[in-house]
Protein backbone atom coordinates (compact mmCIF):
# COMPACT_ATOMS: atom_id res chain seq x y z
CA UNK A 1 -16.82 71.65 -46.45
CA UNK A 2 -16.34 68.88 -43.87
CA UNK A 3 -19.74 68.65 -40.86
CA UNK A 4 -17.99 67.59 -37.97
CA UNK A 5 -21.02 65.36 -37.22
CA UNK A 6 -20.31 62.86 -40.02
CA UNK A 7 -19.08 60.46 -37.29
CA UNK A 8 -15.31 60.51 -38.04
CA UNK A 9 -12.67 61.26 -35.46
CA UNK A 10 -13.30 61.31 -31.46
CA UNK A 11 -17.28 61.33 -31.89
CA UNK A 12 -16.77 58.23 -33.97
CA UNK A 13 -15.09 56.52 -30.84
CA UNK A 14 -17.22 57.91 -28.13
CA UNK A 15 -19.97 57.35 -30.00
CA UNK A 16 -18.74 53.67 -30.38
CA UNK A 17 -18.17 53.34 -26.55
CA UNK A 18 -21.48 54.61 -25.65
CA UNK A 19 -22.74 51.76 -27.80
CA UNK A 20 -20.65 49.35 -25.79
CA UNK A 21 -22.10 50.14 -22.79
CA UNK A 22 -25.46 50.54 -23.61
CA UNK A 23 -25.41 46.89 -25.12
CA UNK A 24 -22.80 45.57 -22.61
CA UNK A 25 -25.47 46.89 -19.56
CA UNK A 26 -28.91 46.11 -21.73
CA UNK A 27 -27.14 42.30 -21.96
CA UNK A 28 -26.14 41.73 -18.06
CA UNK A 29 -29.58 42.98 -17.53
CA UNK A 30 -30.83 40.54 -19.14
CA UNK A 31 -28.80 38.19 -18.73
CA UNK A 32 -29.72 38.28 -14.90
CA UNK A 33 -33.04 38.26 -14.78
CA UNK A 34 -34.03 35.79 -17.32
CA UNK A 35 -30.69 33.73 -16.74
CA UNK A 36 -33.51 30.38 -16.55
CA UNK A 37 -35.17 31.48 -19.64
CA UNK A 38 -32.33 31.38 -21.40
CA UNK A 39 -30.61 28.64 -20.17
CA UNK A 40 -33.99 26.77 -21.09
CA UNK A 41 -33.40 27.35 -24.88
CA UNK A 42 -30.19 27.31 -25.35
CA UNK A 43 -30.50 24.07 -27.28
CA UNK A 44 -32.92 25.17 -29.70
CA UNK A 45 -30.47 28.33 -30.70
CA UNK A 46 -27.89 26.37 -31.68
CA UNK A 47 -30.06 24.38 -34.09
CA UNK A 48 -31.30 27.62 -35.09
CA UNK A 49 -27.93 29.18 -35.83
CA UNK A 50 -27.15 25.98 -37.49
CA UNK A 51 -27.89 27.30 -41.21
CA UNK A 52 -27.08 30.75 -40.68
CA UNK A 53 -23.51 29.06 -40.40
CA UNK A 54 -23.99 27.19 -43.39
CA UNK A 55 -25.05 30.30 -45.70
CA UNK A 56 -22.71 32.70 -44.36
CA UNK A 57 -19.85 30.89 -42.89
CA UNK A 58 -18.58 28.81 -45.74
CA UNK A 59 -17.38 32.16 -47.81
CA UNK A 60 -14.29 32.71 -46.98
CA UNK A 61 -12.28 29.39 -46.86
CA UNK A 62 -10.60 29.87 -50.05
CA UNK A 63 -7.32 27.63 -50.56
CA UNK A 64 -8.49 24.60 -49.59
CA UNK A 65 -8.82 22.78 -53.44
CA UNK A 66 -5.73 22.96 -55.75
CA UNK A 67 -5.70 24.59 -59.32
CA UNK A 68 -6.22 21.39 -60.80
CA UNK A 69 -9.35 20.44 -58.42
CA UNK A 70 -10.99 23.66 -59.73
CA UNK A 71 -10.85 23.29 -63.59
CA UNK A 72 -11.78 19.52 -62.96
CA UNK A 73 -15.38 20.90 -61.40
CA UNK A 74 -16.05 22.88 -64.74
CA UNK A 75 -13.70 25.95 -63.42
CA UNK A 76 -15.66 26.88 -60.14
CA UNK A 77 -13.79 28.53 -57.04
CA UNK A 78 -15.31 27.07 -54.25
């Protein structure tokens, strides 16, 4: 027997919305009153988010190396 609050159906997408807003209000709060503080170290996040990019970003760019590429690097799908 299906429990309706397994988050499927219309809960699922008010639940979702609810979620929006929350963040979407928590965020312009934020964003206004520490709009310098951010500003400030905005530099150093991109650095930071630098190798996050690198370890998760690279998956999913198959197609770029031929058949024959592959087997010439010992058979490995980039």
């Amino acid at each position: 027997m299906q429990m309706l609050s397994e988050g499927r159906g219309p809960t699922k997408v008010l639940r979702n919305i609810a979620v929006g807003i929350f963040v979407s209000g928590g965020g312009y709060y934020l964003w206004m009153q520490h709009q310098a503080h951010v500003l400030q170290y905005l530099p150093f996040a991109f650095f930071l988010l630098c190798p996050l990019m690198h370890l998760f970003g690279g998956h999913g760019h198959g197609g770029h190396h031929s058949e024959e590429n592959s087997q010439d690097q010992g058979g490995r799908h980039a």
